[in-house]
Protein backbone atom coordinates (compact mmCIF):
# COMPACT_ATOMS: atom_id res chain seq x y z
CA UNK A 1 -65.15 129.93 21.20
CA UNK A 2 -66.74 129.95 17.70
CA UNK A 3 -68.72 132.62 16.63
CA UNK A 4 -72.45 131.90 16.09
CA UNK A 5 -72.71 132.07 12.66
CA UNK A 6 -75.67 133.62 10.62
CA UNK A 7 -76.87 133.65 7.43
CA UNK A 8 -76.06 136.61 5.22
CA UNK A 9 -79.98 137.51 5.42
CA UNK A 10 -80.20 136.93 9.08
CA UNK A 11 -77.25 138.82 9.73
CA UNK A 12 -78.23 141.76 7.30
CA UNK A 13 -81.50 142.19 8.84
CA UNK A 14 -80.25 142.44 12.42
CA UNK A 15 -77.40 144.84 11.71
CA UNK A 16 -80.24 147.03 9.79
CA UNK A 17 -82.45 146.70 12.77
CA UNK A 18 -80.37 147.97 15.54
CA UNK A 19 -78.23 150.22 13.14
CA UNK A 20 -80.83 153.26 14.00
CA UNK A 21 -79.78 155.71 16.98
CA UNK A 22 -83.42 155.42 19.03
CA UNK A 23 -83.14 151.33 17.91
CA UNK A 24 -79.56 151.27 19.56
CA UNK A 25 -80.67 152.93 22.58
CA UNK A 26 -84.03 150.84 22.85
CA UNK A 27 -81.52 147.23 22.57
CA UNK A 28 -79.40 149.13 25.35
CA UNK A 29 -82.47 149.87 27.81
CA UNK A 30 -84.02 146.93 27.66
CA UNK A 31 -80.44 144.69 28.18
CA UNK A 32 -81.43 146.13 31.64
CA UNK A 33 -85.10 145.52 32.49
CA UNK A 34 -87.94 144.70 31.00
CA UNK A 35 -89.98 147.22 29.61
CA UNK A 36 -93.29 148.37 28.33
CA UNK A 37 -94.02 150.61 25.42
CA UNK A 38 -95.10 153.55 28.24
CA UNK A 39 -91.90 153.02 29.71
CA UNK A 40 -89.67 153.86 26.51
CA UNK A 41 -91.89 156.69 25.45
CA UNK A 42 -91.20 158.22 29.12
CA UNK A 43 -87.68 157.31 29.30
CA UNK A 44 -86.90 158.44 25.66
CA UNK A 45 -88.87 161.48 25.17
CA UNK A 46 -90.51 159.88 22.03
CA UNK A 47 -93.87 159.14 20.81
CA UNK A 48 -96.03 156.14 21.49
CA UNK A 49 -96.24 155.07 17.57
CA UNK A 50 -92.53 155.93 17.03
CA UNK A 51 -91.52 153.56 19.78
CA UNK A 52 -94.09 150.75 18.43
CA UNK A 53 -92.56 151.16 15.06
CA UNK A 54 -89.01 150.73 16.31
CA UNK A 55 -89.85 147.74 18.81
CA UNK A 56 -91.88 146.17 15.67
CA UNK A 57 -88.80 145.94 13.72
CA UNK A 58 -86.34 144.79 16.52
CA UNK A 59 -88.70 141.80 17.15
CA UNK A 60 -89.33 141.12 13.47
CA UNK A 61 -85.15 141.00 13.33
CA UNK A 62 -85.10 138.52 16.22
CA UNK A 63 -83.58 141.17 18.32
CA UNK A 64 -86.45 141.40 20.94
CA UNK A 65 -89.21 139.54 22.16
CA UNK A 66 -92.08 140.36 23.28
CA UNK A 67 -94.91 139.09 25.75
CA UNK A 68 -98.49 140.05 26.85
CA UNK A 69 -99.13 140.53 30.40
CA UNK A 70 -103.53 141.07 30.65
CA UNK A 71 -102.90 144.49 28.43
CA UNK A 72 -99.73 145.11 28.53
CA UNK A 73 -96.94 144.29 26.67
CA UNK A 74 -93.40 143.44 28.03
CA UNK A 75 -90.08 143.69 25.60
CA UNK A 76 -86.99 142.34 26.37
CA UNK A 77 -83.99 140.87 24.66
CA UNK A 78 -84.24 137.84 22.59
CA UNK A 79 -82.67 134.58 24.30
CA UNK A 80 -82.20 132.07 21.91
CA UNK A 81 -80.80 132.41 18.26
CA UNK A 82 -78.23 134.00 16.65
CA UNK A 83 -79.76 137.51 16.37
CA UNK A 84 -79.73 136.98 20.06
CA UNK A 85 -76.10 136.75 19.92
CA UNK A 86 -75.93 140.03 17.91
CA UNK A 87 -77.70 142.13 20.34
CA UNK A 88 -75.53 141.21 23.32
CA UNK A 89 -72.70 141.62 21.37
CA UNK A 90 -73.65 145.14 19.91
CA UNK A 91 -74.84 146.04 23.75
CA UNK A 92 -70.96 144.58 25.05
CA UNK A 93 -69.47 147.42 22.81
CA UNK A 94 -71.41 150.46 24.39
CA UNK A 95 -69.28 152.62 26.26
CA UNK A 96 -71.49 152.84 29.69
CA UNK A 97 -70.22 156.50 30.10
CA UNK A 98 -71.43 157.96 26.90
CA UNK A 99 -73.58 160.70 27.55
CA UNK A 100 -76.16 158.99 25.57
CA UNK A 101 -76.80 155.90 27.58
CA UNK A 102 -75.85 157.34 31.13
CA UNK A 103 -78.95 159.75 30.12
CA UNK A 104 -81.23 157.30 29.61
CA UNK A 105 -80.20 155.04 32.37
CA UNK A 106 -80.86 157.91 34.70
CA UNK A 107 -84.69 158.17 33.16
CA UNK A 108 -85.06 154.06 33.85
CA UNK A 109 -83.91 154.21 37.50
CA UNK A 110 -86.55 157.21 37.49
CA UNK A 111 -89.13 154.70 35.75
CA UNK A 112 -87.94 151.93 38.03
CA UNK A 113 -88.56 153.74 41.17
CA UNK A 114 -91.96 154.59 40.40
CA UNK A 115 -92.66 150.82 39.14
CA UNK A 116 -90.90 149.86 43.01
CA UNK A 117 -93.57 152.48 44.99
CA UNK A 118 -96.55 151.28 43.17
CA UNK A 119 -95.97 147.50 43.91
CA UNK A 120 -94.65 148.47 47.78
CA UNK A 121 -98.12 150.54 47.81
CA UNK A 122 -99.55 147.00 46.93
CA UNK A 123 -97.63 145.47 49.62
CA UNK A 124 -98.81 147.42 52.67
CA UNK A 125 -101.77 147.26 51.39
CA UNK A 126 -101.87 143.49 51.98
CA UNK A 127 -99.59 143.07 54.30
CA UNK A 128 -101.54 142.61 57.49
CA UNK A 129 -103.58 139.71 55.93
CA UNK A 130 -100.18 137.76 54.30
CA UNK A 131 -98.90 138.23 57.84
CA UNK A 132 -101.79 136.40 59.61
CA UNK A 133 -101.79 133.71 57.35
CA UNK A 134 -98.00 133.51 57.87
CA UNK A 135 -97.94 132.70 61.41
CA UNK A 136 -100.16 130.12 60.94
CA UNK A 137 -97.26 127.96 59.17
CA UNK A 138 -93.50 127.40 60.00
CA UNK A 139 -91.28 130.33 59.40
CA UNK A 140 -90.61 131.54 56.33
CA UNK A 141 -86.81 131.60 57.08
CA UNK A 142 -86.61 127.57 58.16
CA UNK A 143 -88.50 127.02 54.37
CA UNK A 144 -86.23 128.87 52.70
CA UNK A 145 -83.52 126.96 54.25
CA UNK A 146 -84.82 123.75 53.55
CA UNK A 147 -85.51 124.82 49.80
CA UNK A 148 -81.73 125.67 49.71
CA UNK A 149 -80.85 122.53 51.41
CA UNK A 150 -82.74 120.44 49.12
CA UNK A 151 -81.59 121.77 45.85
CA UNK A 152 -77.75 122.20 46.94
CA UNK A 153 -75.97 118.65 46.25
CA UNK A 154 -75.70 120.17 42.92
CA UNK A 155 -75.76 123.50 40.79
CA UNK A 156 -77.98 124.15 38.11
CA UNK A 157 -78.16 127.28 35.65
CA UNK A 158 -82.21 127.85 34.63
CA UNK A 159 -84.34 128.07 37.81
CA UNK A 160 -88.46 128.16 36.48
CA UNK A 161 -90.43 129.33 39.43
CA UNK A 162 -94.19 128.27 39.16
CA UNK A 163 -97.02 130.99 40.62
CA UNK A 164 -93.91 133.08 41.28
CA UNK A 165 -95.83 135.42 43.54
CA UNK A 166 -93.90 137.93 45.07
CA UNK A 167 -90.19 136.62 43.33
CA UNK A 168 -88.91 135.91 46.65
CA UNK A 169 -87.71 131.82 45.37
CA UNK A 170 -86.20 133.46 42.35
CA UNK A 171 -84.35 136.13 45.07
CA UNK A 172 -83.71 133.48 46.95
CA UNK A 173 -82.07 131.08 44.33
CA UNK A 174 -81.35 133.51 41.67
CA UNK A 175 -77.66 134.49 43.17
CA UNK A 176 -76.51 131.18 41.93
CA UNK A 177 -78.06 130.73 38.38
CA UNK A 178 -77.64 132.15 34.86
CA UNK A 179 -81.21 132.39 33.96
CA UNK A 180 -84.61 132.13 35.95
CA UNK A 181 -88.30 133.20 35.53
CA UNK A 182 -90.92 133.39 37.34
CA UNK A 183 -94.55 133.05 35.86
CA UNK A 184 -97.34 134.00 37.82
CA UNK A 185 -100.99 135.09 37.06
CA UNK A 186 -101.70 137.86 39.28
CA UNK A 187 -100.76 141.23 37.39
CA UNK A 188 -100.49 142.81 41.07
CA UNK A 189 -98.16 140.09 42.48
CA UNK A 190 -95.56 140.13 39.31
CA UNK A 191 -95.32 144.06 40.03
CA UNK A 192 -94.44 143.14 43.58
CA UNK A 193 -91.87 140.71 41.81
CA UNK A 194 -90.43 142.69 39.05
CA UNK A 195 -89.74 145.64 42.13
CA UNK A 196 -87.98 142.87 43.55
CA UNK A 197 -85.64 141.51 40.88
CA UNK A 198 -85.00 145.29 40.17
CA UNK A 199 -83.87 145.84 44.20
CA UNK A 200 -81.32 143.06 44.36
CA UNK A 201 -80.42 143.78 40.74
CA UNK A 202 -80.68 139.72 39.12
CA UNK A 203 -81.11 141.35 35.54
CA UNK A 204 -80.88 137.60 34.70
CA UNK A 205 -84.15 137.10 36.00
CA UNK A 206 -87.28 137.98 34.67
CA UNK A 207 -90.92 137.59 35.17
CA UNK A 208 -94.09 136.89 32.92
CA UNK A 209 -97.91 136.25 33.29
CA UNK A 210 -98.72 133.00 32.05
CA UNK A 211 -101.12 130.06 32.80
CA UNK A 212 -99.87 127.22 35.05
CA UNK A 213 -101.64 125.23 33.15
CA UNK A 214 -100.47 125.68 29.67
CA UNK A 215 -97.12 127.50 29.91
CA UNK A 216 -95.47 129.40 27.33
CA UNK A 217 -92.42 127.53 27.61
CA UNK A 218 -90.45 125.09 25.30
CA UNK A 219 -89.99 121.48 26.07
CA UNK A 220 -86.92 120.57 27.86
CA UNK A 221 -86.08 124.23 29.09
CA UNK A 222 -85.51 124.37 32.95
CA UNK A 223 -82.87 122.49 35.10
CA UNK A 224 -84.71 122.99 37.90
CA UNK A 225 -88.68 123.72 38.49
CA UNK A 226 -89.92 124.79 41.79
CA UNK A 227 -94.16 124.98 43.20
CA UNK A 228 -93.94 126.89 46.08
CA UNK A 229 -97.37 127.19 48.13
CA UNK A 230 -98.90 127.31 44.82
CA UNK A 231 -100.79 123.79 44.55
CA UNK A 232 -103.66 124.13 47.45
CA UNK A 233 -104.78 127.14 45.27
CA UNK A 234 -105.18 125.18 42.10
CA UNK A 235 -108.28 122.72 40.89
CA UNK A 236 -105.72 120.11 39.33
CA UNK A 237 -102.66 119.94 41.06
CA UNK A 238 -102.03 117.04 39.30
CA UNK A 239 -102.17 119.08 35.85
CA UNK A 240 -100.03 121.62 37.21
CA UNK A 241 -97.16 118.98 38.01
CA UNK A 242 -97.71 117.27 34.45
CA UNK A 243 -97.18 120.57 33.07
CA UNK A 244 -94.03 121.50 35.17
CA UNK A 245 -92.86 118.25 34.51
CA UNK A 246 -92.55 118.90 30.18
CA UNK A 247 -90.54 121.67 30.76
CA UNK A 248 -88.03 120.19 32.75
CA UNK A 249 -84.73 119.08 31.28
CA UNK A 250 -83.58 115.48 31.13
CA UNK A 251 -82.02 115.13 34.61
CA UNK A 252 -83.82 118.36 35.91
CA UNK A 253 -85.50 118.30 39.00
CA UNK A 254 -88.87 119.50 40.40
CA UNK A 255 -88.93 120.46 44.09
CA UNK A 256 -92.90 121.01 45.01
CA UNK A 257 -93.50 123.14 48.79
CA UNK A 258 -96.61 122.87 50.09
CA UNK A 259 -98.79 122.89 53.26
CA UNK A 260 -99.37 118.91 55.21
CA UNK A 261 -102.80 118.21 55.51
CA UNK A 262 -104.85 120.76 58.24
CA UNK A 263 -107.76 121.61 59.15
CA UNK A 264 -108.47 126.08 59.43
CA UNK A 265 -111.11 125.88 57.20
CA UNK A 266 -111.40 129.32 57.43
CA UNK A 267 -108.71 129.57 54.55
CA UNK A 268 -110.63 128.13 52.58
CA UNK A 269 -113.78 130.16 52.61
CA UNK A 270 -111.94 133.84 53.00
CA UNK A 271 -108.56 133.06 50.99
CA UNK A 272 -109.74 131.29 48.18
CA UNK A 273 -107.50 127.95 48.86
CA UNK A 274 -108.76 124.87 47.29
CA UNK A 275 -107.09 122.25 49.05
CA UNK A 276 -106.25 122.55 52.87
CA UNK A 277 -102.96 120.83 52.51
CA UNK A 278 -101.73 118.03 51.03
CA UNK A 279 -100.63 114.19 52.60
CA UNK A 280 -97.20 113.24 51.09
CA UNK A 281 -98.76 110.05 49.01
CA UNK A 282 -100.86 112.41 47.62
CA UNK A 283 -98.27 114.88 45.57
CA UNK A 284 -95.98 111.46 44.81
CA UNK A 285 -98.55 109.55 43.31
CA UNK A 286 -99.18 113.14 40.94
CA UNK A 287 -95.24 113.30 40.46
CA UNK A 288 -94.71 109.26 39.45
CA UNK A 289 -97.44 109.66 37.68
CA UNK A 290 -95.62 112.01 35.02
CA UNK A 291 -92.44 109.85 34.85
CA UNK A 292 -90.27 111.63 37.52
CA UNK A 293 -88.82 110.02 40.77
CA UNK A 294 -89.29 111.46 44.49
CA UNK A 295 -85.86 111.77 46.07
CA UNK A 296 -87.46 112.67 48.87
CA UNK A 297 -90.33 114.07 50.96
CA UNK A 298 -89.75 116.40 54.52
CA UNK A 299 -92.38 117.51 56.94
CA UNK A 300 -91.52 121.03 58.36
CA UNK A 301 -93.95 121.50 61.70
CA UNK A 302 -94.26 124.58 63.13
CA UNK A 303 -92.09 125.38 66.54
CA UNK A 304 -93.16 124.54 69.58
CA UNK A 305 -94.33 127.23 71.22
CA UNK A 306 -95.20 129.36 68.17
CA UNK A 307 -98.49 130.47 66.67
CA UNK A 308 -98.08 127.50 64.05
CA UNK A 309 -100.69 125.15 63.26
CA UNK A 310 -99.67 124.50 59.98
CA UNK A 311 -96.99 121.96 58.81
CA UNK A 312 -94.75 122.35 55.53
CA UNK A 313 -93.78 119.64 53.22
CA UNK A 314 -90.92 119.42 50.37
CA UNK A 315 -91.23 116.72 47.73
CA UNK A 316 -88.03 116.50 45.56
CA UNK A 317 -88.15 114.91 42.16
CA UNK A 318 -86.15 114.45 39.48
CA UNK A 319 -86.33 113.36 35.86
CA UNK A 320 -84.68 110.13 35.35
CA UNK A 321 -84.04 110.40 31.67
CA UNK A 322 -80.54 111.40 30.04
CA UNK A 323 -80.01 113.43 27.48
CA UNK A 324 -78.06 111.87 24.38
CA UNK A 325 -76.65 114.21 21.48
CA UNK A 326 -78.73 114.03 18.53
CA UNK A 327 -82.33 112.96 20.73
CA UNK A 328 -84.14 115.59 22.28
CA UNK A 329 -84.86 112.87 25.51
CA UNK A 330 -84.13 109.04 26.04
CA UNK A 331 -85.30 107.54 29.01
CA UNK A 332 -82.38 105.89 31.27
């Protein structure tokens, strides 16, 4: 393969960014999670404005980026550019069992275990009334195999998981992909979520707070887009789908889970949903109406016998345009 190549500047400035001991060690902790500026001061025994100054200079180098979440702020590696390259590549040559970096790695599992038992606090905390609302639907398990079923007559590598909520689609799909990300609004919820990428260890998936609406995302990004019980909370569903719908990749698809029409109007008034399900013309119409196809649509009801009241559907969609070198999108 052909090295990405750089321009002496570009090149220059990254090599002088990460060619500073705490710098080095910064690029090496965050290759494994995403981090805050609290989190590197604990982990590296360093003061606040010394670890602002260092992260400053890695972003400005197109080493790092960074990203707001309410107030905080998140730091990670850079995905796209050369510099990009040159971080993973410096990170590839650390020996893991330098004293060094096995020190600091011990501090972020300390850091990550404290992040885990504040979101599990969380949890329990809300458990009981997720639960209820739960067995009002069909089984999470039988979803999570349809979802699965849906999306498996062929692979994809970016997953983008709308109103992410707890992470369990990206734990769920993440196994398979190279890159997926969850945005969700709730600062409580992506705490739950970042615990959970951290548990079963999908370092290639990350987490952000962002705005349904107007996502932070470029054009084109995502093979695959998912809306999991996410719509029947929103005011414009039909926004939300538009939205998904620019970030998906010529080709991509958009798979959209939601509850069937129903009438507990009770979660409505004391769980702040919007819609009380939705028919299937309903969320077609909203996905033809962006320029996608449905490939299909799949009522889940509950099993007889259960507490279930509530039937699930899955609308699958895909983008019929094709991708042609040189255009950015043609339409088949």
């Amino acid at each position: 393969m052909t090295p990405v190549q750089l321009r002496f500047d570009e090149l220059h400035a990254a090599l002088k960014a990460a060619g500073e001991a705490t710098r080095l060690r910064v690029l090496a902790l965050i290759a494994e999670a995403e981090l805050t500026v609290s989190d590197l001061t604990e982990i590296l025994r360093q003061s606040q404005p010394r670890i602002s100054r260092h992260l400053r200079l890695l972003v400005d180098a197109g080493l790092v980026e960074r990203y707001r979440e309410g107030n905080w702020a998140f730091f990670r590696l850079a995905e796209r550019g050369g510099s990009a390259t040159v971080a993973r590549d410096l990170i590839a040559r650390l020996d893991p069992a330098d004293p060094v970096i096995v020190r600091d790695r011990e501090r972020l599992a300390e850091v990550r275990a404290a992040r885990a038992a504040a979101a599990q606090a969380y949890f329990r905390e809300h458990a009981a009334e997720w639960d209820r609302i739960r067995r009002l639907h069909v089984a999470d398990e039988a979803v999570e195999a349809a979802i699965s079923a849906a999306l498996a007559d062929r692979p994809f590598r970016s997953l983008l998981d709308l109103g992410t909520g707890t992470g369990r689609i990206l734990e769920l799909l993440g196994p398979g992909i190279e890159r997926g990300l969850g945005v969700d609004l709730s600062l409580d919820m992506l705490a739950v979520a970042r615990a959970r990428l951290e548990r079963a260890g999908l370092r290639h998936c990350s987490v952000r707070q962002g705005d349904i609406y107007d996502l932070a995302v470029p054009r084109d990004s995502f093979d695959v887009v998912v809306i999991h019980q996410v719509l029947h909370y929103l005011d414009d569903g039909a926004r939300a789908i538009r939205e998904a719908a620019r970030v998906l990749r010529p080709g991509g698809r958009l798979l959209v889970v939601d509850f069937a029409p129903h009438d507990l109007e009770f979660l409505r008034e004391e769980h702040a949903h919007r819609r009380l399900g939705f028919t299937g013309d309903a969320v077609a119409q909203w996905i033809t109406a962006v320029g996608l196809e449905v490939v299909s649509h799949r009522n889940l009801p509950p099993e007889p016998g259960s507490d279930g009241k509530i039937a699930v559907s899955l609308w699958l969609a895909r983008d019929p345009s094709i991708a042609f070198a040189g255009t950015a999108r043609e339409v088949a």
